[in-house]
PDB file of N, CA and C in Angstrom:
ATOM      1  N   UNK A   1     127.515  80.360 164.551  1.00  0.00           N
ATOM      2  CA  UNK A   1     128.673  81.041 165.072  1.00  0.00           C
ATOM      3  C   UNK A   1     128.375  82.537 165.057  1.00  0.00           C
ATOM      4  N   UNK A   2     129.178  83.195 164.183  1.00  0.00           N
ATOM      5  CA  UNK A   2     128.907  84.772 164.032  1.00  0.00           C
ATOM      6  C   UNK A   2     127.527  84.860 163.525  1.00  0.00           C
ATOM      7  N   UNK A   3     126.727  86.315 163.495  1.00  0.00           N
ATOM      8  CA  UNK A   3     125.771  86.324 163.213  1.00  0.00           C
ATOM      9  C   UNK A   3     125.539  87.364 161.576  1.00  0.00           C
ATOM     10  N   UNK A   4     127.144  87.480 161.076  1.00  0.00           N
ATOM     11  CA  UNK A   4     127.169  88.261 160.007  1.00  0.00           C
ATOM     12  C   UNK A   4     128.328  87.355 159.413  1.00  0.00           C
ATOM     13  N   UNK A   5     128.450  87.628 158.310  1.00  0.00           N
ATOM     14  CA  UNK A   5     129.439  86.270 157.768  1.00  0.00           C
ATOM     15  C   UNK A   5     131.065  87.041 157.304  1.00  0.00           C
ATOM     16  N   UNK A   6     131.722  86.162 157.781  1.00  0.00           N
ATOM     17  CA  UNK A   6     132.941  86.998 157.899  1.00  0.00           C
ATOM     18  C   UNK A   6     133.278  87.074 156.547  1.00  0.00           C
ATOM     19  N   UNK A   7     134.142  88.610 156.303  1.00  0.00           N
ATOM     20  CA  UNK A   7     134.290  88.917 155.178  1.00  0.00           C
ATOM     21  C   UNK A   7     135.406  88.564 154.501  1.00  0.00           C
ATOM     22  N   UNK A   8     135.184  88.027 153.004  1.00  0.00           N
ATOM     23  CA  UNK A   8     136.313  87.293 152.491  1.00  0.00           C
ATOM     24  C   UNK A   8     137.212  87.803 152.380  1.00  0.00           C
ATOM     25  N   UNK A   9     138.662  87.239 152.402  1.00  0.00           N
ATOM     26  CA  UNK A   9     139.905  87.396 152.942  1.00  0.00           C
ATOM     27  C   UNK A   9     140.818  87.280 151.704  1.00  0.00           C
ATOM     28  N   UNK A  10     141.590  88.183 151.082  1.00  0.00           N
ATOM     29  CA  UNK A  10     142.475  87.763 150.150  1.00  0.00           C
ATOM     30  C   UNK A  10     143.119  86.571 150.368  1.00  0.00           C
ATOM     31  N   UNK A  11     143.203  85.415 149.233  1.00  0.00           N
ATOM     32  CA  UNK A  11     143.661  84.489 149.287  1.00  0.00           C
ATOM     33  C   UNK A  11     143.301  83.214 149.856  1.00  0.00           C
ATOM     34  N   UNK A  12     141.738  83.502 149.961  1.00  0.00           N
ATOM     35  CA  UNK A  12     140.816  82.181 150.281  1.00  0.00           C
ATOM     36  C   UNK A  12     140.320  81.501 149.401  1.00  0.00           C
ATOM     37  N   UNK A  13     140.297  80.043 149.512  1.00  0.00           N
ATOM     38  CA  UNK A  13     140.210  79.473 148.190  1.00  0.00           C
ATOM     39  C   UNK A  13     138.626  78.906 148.897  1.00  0.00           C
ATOM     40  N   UNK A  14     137.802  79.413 147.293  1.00  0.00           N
ATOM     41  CA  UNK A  14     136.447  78.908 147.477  1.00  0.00           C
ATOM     42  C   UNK A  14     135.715  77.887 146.976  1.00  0.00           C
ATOM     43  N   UNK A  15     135.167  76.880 147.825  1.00  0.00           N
ATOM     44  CA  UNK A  15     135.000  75.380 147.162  1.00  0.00           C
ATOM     45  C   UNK A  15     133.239  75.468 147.129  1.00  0.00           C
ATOM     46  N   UNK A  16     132.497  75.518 146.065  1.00  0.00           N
ATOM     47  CA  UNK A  16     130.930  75.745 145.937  1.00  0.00           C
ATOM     48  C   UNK A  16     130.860  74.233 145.466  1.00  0.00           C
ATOM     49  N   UNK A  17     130.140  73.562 146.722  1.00  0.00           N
ATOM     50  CA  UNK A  17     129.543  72.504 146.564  1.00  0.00           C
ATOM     51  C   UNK A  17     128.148  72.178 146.712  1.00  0.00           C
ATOM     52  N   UNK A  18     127.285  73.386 145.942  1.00  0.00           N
ATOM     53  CA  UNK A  18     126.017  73.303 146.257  1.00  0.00           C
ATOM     54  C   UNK A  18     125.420  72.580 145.048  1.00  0.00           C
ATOM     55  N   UNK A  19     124.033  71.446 145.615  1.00  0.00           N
ATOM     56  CA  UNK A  19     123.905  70.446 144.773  1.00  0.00           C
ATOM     57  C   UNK A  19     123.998  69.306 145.125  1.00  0.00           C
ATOM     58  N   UNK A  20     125.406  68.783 145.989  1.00  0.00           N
ATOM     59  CA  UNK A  20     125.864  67.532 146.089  1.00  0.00           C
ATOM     60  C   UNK A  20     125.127  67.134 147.277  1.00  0.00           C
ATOM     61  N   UNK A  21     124.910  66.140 147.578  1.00  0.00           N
ATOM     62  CA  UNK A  21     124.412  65.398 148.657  1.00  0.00           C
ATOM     63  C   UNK A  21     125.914  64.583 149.337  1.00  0.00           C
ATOM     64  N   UNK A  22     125.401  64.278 150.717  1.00  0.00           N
ATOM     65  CA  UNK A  22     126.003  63.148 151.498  1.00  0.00           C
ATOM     66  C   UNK A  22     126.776  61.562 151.123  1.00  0.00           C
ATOM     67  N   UNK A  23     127.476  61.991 150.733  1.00  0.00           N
ATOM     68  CA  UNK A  23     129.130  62.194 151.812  1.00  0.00           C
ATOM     69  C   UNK A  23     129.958  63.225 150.779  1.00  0.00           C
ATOM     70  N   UNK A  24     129.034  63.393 149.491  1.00  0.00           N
ATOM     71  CA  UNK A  24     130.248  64.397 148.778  1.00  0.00           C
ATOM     72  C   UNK A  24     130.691  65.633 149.208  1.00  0.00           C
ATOM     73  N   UNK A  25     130.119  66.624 149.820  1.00  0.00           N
ATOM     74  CA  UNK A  25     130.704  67.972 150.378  1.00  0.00           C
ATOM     75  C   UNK A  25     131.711  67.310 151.127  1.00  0.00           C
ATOM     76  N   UNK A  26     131.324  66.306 152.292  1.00  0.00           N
ATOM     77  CA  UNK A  26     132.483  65.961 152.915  1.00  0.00           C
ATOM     78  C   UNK A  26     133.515  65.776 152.435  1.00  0.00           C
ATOM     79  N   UNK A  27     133.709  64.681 151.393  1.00  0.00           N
ATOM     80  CA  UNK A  27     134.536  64.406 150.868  1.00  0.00           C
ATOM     81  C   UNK A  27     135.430  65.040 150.115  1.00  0.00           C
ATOM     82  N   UNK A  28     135.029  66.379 149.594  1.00  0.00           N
ATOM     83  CA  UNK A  28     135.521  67.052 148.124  1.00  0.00           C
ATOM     84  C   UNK A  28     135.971  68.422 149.686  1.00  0.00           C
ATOM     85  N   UNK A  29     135.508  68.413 150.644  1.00  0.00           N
ATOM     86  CA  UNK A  29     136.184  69.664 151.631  1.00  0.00           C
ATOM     87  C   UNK A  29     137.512  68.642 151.933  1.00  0.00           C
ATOM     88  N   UNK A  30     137.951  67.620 152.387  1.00  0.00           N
ATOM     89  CA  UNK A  30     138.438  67.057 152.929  1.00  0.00           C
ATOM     90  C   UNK A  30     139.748  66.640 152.112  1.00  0.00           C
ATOM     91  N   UNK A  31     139.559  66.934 150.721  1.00  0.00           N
ATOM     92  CA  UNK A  31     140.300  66.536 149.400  1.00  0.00           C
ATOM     93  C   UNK A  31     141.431  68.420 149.141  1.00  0.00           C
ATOM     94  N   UNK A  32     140.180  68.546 149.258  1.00  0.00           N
ATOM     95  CA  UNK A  32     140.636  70.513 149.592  1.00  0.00           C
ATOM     96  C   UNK A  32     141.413  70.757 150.508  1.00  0.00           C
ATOM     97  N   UNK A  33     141.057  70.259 151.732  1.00  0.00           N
ATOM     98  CA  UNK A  33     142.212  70.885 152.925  1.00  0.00           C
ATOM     99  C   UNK A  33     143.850  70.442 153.220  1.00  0.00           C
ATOM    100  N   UNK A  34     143.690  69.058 152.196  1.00  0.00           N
ATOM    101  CA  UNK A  34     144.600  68.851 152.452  1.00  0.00           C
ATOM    102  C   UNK A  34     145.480  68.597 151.388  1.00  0.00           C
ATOM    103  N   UNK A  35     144.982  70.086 150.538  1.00  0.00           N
ATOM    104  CA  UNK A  35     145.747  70.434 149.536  1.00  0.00           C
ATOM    105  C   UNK A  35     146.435  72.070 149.806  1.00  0.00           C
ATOM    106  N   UNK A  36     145.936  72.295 151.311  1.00  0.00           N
ATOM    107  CA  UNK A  36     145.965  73.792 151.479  1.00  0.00           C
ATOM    108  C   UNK A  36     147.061  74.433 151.818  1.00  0.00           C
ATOM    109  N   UNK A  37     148.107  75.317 151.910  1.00  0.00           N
ATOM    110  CA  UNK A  37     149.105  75.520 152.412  1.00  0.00           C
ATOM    111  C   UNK A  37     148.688  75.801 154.194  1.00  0.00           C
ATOM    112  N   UNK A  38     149.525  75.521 155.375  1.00  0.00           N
ATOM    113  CA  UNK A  38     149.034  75.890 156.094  1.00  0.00           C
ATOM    114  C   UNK A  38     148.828  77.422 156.338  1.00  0.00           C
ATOM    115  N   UNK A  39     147.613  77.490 157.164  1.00  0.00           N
ATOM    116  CA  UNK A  39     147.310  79.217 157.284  1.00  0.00           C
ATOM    117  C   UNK A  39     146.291  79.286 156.350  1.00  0.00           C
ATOM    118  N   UNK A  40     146.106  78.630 155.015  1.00  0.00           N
ATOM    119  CA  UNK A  40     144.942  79.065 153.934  1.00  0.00           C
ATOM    120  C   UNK A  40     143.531  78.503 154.613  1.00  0.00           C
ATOM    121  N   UNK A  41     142.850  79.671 154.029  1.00  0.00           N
ATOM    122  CA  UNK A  41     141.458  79.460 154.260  1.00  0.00           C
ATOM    123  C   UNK A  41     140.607  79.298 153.522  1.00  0.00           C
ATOM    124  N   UNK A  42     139.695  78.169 153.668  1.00  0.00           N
ATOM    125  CA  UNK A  42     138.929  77.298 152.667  1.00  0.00           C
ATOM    126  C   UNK A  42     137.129  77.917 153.185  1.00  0.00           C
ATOM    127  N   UNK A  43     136.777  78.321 152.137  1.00  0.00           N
ATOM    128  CA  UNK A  43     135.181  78.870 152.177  1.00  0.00           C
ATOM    129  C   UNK A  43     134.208  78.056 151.604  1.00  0.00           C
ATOM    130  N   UNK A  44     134.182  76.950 152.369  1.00  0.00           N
ATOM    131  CA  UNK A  44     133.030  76.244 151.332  1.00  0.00           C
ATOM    132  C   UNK A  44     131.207  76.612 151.687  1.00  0.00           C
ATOM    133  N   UNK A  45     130.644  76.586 150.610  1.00  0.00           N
ATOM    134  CA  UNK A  45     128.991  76.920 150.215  1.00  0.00           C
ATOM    135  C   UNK A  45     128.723  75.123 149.711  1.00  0.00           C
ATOM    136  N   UNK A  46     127.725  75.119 150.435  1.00  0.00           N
ATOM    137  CA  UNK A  46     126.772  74.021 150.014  1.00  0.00           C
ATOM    138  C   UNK A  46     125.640  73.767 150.437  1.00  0.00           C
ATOM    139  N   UNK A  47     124.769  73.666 150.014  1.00  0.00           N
ATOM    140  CA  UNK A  47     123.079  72.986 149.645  1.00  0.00           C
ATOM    141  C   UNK A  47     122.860  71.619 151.071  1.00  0.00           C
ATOM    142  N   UNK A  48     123.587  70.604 151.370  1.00  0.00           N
ATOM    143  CA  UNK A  48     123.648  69.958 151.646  1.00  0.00           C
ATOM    144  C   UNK A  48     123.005  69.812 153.276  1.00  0.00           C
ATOM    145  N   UNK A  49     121.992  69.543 153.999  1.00  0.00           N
ATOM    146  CA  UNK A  49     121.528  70.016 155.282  1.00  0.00           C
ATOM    147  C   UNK A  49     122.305  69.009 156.174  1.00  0.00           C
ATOM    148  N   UNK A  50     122.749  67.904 156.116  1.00  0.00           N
ATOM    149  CA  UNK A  50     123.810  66.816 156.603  1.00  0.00           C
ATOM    150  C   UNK A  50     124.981  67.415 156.553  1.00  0.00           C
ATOM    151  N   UNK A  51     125.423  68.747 156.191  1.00  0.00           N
ATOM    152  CA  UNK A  51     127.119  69.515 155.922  1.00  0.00           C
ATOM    153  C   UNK A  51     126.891  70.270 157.642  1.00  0.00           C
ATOM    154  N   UNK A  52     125.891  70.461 157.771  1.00  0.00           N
ATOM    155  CA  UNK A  52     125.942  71.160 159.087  1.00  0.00           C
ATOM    156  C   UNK A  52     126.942  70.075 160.151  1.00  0.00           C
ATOM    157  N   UNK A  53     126.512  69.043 160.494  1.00  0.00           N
ATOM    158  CA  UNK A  53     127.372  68.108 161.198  1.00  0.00           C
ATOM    159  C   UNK A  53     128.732  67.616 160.689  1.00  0.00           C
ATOM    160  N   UNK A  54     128.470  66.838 159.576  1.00  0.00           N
ATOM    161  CA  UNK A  54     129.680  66.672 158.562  1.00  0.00           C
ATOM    162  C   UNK A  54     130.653  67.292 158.532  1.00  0.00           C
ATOM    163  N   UNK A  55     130.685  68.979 158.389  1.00  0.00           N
ATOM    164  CA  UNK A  55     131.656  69.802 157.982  1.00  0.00           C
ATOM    165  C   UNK A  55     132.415  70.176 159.375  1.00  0.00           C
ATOM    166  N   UNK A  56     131.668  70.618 160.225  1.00  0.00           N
ATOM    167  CA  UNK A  56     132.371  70.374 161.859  1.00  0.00           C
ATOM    168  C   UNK A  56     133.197  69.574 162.319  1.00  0.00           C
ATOM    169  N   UNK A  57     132.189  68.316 161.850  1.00  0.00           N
ATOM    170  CA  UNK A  57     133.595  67.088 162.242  1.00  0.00           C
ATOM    171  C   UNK A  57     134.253  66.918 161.748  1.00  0.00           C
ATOM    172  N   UNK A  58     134.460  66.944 160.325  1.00  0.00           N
ATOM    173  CA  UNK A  58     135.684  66.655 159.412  1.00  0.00           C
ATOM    174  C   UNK A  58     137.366  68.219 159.844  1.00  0.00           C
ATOM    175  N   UNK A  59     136.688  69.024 160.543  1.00  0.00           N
ATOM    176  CA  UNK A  59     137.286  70.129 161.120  1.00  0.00           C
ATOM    177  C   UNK A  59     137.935  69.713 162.602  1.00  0.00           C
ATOM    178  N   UNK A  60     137.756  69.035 163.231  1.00  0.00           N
ATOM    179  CA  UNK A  60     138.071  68.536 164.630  1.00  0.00           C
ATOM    180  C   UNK A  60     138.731  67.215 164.125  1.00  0.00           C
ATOM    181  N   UNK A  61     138.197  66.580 163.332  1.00  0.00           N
ATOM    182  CA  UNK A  61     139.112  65.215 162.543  1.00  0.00           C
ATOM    183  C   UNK A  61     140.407  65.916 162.097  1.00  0.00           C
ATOM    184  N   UNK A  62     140.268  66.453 161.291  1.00  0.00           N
ATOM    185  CA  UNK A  62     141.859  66.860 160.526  1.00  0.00           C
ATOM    186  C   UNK A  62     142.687  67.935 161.613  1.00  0.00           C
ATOM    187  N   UNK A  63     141.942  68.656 162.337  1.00  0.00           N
ATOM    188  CA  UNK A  63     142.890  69.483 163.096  1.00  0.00           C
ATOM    189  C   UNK A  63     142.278  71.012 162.281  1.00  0.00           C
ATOM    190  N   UNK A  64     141.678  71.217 161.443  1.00  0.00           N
ATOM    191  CA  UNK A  64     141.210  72.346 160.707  1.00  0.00           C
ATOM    192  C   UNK A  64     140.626  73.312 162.036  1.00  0.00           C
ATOM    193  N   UNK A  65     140.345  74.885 161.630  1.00  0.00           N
ATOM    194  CA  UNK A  65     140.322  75.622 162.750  1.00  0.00           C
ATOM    195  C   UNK A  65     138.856  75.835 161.893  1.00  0.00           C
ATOM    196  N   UNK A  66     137.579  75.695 162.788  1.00  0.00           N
ATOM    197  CA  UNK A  66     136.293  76.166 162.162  1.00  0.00           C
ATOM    198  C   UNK A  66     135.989  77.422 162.725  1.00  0.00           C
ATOM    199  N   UNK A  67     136.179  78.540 161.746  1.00  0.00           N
ATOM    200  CA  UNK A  67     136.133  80.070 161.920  1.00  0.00           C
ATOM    201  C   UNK A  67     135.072  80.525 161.706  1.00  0.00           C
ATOM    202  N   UNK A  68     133.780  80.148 160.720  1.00  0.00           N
ATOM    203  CA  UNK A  68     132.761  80.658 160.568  1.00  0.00           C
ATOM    204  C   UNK A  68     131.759  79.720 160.437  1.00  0.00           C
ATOM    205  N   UNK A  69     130.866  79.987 160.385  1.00  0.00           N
ATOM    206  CA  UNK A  69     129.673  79.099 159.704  1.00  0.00           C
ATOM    207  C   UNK A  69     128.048  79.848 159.750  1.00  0.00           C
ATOM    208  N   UNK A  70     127.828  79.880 158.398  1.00  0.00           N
ATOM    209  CA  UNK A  70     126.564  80.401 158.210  1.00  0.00           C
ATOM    210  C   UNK A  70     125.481  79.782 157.675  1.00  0.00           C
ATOM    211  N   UNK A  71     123.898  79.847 158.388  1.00  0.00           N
ATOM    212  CA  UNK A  71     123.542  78.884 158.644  1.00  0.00           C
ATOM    213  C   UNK A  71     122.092  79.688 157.522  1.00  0.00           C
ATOM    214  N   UNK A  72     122.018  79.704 156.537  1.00  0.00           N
ATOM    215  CA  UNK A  72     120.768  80.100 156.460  1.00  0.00           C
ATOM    216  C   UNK A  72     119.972  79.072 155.095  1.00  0.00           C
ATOM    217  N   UNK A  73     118.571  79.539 155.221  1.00  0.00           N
ATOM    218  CA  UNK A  73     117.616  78.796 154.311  1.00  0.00           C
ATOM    219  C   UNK A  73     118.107  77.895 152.719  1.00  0.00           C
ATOM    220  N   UNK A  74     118.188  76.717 152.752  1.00  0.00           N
ATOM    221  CA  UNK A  74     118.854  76.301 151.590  1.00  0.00           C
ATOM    222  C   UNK A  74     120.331  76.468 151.780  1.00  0.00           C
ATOM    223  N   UNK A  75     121.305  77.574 152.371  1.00  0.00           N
ATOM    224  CA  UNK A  75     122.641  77.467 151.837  1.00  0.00           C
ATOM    225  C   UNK A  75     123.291  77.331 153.545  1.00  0.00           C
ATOM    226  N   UNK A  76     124.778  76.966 153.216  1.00  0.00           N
ATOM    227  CA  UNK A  76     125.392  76.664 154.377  1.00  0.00           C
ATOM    228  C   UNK A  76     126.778  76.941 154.126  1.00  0.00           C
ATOM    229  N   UNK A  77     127.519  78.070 154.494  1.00  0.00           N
ATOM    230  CA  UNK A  77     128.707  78.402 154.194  1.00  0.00           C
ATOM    231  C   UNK A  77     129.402  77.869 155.847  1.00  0.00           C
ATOM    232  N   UNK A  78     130.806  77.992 155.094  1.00  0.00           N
ATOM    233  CA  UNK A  78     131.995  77.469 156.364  1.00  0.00           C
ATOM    234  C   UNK A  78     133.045  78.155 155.814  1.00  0.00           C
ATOM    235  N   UNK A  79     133.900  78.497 156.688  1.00  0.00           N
ATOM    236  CA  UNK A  79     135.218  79.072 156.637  1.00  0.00           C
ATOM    237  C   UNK A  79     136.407  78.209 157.773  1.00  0.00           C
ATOM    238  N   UNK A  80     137.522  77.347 156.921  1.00  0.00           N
ATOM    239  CA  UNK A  80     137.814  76.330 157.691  1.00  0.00           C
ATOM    240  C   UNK A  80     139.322  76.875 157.496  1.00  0.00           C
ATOM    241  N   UNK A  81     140.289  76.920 158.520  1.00  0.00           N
ATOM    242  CA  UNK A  81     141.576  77.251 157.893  1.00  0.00           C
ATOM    243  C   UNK A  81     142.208  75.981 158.517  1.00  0.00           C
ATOM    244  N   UNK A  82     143.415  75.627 157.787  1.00  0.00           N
ATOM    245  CA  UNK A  82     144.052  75.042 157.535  1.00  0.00           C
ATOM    246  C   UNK A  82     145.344  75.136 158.372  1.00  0.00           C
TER     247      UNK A  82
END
């Protein structure tokens, strides 16, 4: 998406799921969003190279708005609002 990572936003709740493998980021973002008030924005970080697809779709599944995503060596951030 952007090529600089958007800067965090008072009142974003940050979910670090780096470590977990497939289907858990999915699962533990998906547990998150729909704990979110609407409007909140969820920043998740994870390790996971299967979150690249995963985390997109679980964003078009729930109706979530995918605002960022940063794509670099080992890590993979998202910014998903709710």
């Amino acid at each position: 998406m952007s090529a600089k990572p958007a800067p965090p936003e008072r009142g974003d709740v940050h979910l670090d799921l780096r470590g977990l493998k497939c289907p858990l980021p999915a699962l533990h973002t998906r547990k998150a969003l729909t704990r979110l008030a609407p409007g909140t924005a969820l920043v998740v970080t994870c390790t996971d190279p299967m979150a690249v697809i995963d985390i997109p779709h679980l964003a078009q599944e729930t109706g979530a708005a995918l605002e960022d995503k940063q794509i670099e060596p080992g890590l993979l951030t998202f910014r998903l609002r709710r």
